[in-house]
PDB file of N, CA and C in Angstrom:
ATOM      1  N   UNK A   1      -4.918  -3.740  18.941  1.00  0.00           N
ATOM      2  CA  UNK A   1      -5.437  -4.188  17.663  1.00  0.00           C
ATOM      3  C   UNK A   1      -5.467  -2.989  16.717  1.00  0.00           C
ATOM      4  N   UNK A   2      -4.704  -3.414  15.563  1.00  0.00           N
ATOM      5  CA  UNK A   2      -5.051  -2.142  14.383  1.00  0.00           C
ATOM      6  C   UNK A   2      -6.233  -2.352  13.698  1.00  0.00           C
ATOM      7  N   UNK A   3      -6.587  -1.121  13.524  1.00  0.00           N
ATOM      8  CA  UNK A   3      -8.642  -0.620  12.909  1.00  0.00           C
ATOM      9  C   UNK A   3      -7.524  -0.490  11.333  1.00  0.00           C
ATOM     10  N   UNK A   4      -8.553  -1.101  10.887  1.00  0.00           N
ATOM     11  CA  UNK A   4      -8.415  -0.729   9.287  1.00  0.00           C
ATOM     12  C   UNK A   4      -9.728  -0.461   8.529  1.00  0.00           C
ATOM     13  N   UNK A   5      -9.635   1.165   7.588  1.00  0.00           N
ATOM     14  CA  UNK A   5     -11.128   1.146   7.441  1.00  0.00           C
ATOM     15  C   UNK A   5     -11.197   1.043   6.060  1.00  0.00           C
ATOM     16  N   UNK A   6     -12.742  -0.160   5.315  1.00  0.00           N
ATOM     17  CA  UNK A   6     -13.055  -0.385   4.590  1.00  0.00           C
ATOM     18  C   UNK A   6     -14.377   0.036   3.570  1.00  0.00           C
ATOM     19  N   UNK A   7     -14.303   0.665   3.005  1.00  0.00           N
ATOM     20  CA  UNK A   7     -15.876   0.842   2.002  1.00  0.00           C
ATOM     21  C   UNK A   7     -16.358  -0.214   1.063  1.00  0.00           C
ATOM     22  N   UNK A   8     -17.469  -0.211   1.570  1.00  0.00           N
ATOM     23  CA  UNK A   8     -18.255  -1.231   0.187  1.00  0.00           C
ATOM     24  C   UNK A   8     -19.719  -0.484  -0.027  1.00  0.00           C
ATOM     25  N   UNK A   9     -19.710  -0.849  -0.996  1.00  0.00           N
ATOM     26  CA  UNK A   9     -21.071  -0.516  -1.375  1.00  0.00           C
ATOM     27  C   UNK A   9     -21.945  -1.758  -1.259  1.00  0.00           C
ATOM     28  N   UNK A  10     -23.225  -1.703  -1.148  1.00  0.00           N
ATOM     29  CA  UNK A  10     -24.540  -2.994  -1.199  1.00  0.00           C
ATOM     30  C   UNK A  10     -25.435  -2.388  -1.880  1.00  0.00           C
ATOM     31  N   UNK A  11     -25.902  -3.521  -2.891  1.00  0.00           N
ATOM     32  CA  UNK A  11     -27.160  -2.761  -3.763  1.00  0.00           C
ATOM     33  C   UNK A  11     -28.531  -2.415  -2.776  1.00  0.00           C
ATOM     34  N   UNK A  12     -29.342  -1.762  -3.715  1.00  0.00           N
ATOM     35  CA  UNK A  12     -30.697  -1.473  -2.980  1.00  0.00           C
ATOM     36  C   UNK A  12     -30.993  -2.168  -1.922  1.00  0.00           C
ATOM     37  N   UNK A  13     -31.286  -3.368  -2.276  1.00  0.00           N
ATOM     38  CA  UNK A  13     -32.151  -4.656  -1.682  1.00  0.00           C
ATOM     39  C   UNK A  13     -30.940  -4.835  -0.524  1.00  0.00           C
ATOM     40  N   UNK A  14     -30.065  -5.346  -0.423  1.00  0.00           N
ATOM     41  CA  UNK A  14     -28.852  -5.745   0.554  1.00  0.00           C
ATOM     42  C   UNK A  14     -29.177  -4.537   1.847  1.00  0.00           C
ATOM     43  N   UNK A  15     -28.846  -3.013   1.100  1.00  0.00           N
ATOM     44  CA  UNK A  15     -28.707  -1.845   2.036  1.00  0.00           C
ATOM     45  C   UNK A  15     -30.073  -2.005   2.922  1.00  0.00           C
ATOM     46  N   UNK A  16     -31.108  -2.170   2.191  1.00  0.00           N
ATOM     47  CA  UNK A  16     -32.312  -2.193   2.658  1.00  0.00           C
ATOM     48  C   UNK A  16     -32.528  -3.025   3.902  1.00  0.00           C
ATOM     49  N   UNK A  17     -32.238  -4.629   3.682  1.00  0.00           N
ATOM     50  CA  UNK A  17     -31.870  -5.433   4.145  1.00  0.00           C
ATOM     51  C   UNK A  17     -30.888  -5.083   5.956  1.00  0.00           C
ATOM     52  N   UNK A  18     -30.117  -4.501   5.761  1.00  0.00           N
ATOM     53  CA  UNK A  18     -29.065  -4.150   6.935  1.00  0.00           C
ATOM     54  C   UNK A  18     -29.944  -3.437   7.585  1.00  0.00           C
ATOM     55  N   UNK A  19     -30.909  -2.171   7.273  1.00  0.00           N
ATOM     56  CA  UNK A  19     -31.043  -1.038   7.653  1.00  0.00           C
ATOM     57  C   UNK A  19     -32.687  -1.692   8.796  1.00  0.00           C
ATOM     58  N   UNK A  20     -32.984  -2.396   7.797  1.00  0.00           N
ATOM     59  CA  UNK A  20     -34.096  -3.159   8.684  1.00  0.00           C
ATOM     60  C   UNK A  20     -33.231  -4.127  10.126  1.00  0.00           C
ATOM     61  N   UNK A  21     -32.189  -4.868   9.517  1.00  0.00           N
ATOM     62  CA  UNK A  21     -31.917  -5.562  10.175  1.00  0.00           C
ATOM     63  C   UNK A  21     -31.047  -4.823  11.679  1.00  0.00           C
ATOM     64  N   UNK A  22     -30.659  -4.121  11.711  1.00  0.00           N
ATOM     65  CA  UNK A  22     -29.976  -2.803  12.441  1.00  0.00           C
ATOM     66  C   UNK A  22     -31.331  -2.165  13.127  1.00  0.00           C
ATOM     67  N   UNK A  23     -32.644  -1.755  12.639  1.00  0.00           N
ATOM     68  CA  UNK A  23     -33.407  -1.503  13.303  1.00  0.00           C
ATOM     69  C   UNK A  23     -34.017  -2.304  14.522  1.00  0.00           C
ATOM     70  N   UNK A  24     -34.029  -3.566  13.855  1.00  0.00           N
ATOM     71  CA  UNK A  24     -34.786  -4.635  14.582  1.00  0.00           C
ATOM     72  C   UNK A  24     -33.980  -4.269  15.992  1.00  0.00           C
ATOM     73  N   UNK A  25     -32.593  -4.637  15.634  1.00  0.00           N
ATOM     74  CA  UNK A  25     -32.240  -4.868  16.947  1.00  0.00           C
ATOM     75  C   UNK A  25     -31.487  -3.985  17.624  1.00  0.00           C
ATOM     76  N   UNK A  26     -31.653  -2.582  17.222  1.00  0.00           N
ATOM     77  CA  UNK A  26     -31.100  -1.387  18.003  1.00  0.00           C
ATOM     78  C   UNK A  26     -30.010  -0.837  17.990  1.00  0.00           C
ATOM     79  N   UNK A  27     -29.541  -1.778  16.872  1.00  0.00           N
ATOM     80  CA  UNK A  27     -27.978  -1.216  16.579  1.00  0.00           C
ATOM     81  C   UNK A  27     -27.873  -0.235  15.388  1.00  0.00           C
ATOM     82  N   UNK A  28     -26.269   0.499  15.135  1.00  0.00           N
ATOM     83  CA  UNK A  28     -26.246   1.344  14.002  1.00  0.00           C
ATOM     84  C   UNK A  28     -25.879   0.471  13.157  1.00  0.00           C
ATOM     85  N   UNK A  29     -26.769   0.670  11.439  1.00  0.00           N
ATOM     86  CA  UNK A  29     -26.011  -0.313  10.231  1.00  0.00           C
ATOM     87  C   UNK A  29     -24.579  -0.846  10.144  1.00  0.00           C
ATOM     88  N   UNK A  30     -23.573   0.346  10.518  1.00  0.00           N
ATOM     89  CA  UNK A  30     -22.540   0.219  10.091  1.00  0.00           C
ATOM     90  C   UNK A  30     -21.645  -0.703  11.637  1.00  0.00           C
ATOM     91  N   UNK A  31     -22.540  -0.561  12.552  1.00  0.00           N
ATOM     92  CA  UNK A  31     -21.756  -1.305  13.692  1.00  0.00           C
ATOM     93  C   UNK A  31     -22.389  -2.850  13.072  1.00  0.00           C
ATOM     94  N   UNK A  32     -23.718  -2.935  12.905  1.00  0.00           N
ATOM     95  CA  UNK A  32     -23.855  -4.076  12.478  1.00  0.00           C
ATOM     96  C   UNK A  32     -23.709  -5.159  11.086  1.00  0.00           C
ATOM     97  N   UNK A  33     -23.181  -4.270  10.525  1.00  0.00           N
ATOM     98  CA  UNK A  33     -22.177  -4.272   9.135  1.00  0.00           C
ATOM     99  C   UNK A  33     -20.937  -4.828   9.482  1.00  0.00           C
ATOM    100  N   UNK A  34     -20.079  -4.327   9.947  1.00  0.00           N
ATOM    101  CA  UNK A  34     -18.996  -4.566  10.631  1.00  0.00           C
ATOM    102  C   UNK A  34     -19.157  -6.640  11.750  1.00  0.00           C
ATOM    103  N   UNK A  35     -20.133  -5.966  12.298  1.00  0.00           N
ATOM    104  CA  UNK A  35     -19.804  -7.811  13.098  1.00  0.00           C
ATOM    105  C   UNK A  35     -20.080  -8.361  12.318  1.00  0.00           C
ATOM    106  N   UNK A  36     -21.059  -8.647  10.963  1.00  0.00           N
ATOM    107  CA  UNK A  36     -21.312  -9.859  10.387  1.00  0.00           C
ATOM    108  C   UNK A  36     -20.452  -9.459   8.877  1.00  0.00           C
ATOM    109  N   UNK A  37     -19.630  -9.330   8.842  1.00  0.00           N
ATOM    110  CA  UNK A  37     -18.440  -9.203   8.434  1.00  0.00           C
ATOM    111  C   UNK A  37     -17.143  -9.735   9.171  1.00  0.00           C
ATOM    112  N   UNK A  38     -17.637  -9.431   9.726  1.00  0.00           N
ATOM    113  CA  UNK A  38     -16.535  -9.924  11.054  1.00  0.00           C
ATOM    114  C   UNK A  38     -16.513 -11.428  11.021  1.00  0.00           C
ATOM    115  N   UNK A  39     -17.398 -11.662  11.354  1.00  0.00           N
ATOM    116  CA  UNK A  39     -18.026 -13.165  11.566  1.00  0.00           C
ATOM    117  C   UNK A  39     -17.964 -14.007  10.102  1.00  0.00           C
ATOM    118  N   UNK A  40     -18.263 -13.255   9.352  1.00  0.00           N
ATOM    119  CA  UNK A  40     -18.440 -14.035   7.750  1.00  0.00           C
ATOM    120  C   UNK A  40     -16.652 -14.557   8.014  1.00  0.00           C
ATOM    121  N   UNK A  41     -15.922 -12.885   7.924  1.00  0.00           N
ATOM    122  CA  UNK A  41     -14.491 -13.442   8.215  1.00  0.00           C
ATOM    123  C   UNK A  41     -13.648 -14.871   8.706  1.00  0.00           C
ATOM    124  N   UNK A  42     -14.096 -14.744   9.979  1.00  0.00           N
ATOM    125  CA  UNK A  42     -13.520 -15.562  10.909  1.00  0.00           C
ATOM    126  C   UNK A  42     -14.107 -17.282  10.364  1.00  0.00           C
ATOM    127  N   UNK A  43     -14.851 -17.288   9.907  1.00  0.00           N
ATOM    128  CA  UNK A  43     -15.528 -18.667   9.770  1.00  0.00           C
ATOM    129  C   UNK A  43     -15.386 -18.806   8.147  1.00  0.00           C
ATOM    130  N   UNK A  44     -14.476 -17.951   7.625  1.00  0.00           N
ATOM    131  CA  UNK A  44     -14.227 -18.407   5.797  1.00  0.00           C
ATOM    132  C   UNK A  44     -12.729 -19.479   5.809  1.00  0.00           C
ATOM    133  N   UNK A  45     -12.853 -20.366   5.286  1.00  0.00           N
ATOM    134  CA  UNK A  45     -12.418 -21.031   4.514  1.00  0.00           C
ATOM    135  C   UNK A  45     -10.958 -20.460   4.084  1.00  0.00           C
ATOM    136  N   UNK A  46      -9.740 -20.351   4.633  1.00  0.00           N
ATOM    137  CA  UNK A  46      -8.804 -19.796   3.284  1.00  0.00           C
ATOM    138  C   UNK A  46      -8.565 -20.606   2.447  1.00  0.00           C
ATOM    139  N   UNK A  47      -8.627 -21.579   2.193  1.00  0.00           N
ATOM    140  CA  UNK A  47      -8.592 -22.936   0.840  1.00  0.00           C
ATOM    141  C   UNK A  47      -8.761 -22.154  -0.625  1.00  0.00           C
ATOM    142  N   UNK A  48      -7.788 -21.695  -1.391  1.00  0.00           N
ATOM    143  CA  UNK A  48      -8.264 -21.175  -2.733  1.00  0.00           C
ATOM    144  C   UNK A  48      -9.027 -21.675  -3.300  1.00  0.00           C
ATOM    145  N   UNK A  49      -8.985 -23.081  -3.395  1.00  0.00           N
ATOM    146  CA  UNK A  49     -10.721 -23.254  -4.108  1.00  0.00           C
ATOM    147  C   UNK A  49     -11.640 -22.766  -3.648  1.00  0.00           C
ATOM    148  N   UNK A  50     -11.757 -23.040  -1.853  1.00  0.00           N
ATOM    149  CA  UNK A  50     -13.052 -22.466  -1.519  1.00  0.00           C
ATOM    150  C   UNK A  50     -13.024 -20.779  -1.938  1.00  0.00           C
ATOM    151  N   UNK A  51     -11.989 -20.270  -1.625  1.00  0.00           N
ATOM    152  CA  UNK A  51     -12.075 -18.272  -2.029  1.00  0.00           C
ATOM    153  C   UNK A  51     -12.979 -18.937  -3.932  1.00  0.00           C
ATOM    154  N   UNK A  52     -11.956 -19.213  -4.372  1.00  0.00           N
ATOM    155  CA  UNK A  52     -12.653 -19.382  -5.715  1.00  0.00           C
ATOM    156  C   UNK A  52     -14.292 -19.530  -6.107  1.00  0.00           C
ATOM    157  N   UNK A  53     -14.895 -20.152  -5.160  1.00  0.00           N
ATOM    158  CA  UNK A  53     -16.249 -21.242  -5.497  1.00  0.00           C
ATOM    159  C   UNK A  53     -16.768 -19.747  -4.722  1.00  0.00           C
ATOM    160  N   UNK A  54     -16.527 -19.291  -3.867  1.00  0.00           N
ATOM    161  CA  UNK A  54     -17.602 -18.512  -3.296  1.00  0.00           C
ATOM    162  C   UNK A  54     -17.525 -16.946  -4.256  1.00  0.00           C
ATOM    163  N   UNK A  55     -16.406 -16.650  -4.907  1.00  0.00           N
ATOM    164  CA  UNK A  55     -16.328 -15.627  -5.844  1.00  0.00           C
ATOM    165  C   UNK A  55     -17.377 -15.748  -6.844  1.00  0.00           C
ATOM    166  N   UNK A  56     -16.749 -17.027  -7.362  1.00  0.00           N
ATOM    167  CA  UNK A  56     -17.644 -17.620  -8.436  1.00  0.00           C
ATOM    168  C   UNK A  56     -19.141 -17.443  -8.237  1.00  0.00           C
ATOM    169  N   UNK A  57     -19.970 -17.185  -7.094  1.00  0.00           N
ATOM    170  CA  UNK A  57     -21.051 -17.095  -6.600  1.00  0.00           C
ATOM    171  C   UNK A  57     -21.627 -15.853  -6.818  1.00  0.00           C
ATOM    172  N   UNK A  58     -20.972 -14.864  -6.745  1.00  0.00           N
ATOM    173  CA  UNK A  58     -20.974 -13.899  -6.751  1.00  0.00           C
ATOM    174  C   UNK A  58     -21.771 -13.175  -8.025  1.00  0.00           C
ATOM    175  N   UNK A  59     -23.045 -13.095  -8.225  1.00  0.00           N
ATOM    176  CA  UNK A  59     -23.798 -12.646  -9.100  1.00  0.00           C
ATOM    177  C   UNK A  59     -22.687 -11.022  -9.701  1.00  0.00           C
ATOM    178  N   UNK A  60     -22.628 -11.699 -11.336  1.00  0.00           N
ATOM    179  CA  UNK A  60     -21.498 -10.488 -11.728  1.00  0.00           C
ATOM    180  C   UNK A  60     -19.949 -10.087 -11.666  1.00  0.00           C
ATOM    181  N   UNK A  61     -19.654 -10.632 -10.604  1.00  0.00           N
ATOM    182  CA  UNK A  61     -18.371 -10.733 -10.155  1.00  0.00           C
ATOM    183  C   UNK A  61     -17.152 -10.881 -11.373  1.00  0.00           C
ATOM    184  N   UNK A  62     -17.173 -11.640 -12.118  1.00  0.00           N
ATOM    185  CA  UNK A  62     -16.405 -11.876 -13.404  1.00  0.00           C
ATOM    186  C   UNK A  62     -16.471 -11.123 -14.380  1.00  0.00           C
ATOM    187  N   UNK A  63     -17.587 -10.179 -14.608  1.00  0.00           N
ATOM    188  CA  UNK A  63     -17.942  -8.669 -15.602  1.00  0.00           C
ATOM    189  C   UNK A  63     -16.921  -7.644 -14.645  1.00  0.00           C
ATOM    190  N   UNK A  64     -17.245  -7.783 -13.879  1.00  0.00           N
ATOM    191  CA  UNK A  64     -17.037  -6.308 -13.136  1.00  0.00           C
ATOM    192  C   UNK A  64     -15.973  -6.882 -12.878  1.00  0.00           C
ATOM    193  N   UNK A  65     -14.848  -7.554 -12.388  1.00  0.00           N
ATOM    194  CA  UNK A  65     -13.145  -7.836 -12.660  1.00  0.00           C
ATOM    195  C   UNK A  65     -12.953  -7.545 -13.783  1.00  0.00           C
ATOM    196  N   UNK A  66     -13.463  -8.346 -15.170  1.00  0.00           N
ATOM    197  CA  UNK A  66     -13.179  -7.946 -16.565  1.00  0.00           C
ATOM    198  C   UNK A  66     -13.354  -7.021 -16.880  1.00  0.00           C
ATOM    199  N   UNK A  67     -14.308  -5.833 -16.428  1.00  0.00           N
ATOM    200  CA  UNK A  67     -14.250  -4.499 -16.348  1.00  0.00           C
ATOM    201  C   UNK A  67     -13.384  -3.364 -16.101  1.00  0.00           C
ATOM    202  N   UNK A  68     -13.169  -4.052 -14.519  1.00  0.00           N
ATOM    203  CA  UNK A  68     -11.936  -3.192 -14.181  1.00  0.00           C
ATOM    204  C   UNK A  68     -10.638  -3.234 -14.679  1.00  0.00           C
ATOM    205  N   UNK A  69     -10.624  -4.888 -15.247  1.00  0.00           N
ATOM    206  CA  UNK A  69      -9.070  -4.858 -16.397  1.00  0.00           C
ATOM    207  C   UNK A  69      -9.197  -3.707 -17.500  1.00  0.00           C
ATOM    208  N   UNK A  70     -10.340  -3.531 -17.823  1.00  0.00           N
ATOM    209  CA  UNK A  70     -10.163  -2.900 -19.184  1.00  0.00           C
ATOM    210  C   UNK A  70     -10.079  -1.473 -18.563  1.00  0.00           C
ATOM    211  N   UNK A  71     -10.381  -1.186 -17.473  1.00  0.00           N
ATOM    212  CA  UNK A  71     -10.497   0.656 -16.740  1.00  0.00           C
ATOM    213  C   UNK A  71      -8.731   0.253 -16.798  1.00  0.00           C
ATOM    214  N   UNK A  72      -8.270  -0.220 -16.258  1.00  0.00           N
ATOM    215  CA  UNK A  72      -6.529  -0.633 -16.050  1.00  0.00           C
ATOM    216  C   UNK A  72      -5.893  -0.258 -17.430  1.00  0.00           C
ATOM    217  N   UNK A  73      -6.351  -0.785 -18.458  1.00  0.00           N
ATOM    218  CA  UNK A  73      -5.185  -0.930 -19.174  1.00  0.00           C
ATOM    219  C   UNK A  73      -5.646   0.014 -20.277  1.00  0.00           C
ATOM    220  N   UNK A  74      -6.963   0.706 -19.600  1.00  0.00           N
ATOM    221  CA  UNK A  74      -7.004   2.139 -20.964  1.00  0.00           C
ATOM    222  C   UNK A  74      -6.593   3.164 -19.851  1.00  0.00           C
ATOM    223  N   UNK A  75      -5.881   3.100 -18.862  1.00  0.00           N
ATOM    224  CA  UNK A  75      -5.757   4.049 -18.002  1.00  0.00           C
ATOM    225  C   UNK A  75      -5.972   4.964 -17.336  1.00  0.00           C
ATOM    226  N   UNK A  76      -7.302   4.501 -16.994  1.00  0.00           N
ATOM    227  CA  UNK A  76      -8.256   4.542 -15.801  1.00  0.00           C
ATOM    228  C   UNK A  76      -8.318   4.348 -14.218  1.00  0.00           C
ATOM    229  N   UNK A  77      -7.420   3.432 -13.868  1.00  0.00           N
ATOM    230  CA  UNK A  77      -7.137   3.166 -12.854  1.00  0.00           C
ATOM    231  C   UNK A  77      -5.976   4.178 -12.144  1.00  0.00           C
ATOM    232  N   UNK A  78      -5.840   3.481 -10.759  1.00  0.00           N
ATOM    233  CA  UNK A  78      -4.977   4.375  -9.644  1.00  0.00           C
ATOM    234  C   UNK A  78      -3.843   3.601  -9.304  1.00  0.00           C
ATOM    235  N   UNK A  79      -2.552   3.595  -9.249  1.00  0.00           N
ATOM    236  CA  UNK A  79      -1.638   2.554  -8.973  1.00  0.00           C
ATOM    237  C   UNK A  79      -1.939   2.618  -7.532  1.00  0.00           C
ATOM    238  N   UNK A  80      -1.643   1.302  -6.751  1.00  0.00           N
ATOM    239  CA  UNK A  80      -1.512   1.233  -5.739  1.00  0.00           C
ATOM    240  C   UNK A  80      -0.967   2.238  -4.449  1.00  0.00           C
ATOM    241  N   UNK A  81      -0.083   2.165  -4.761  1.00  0.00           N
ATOM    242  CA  UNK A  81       0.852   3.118  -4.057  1.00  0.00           C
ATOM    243  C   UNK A  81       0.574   4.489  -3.877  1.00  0.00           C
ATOM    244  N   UNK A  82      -0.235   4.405  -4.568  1.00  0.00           N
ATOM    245  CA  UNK A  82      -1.128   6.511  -4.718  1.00  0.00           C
ATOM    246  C   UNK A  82      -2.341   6.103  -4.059  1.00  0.00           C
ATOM    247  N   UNK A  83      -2.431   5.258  -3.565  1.00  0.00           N
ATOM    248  CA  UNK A  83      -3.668   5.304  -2.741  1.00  0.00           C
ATOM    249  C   UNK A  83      -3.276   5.684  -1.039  1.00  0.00           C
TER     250      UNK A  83
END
């Protein structure tokens, strides 16, 4: 199996959230970051509406895309390929 590694950030409350939840049960955040991610994964929907409806959910989500268009096209951004 290929490892592919991902960063995200979680606000205050979320991080907070893991760090308790990782305590409770003896694990490290980021191992327990990883399975329920994992799990969110495996049990999503690929149906573009559904990707759509759950984006759409996404407190902010549509600023911060429209955001990053505008970092893009004042040339701000990183092309792909240079990553």
């Amino acid at each position: 199996m290929s490892k592919n590694r991902f960063n995200l950030q979680l606000d205050d409350i979320r991080a907070a959230k893991l760090r308790a939840l990782a305590k409770r049960t003896h694990v490290n955040p980021g191992t327990l970051a990883r399975s329920l991610l994992s799990t969110a994964l495996d049990e999503a929907d690929p149906d573009p509406a559904s990707i759509s409806s759950l984006l759409d959910r996404i407190p902010g989500a549509l600023e911060r895309a429209q955001e990053g268009r505008r970092e893009i096209r004042g040339g701000k951004g990183v092309p792909l390929e240079e990553l």
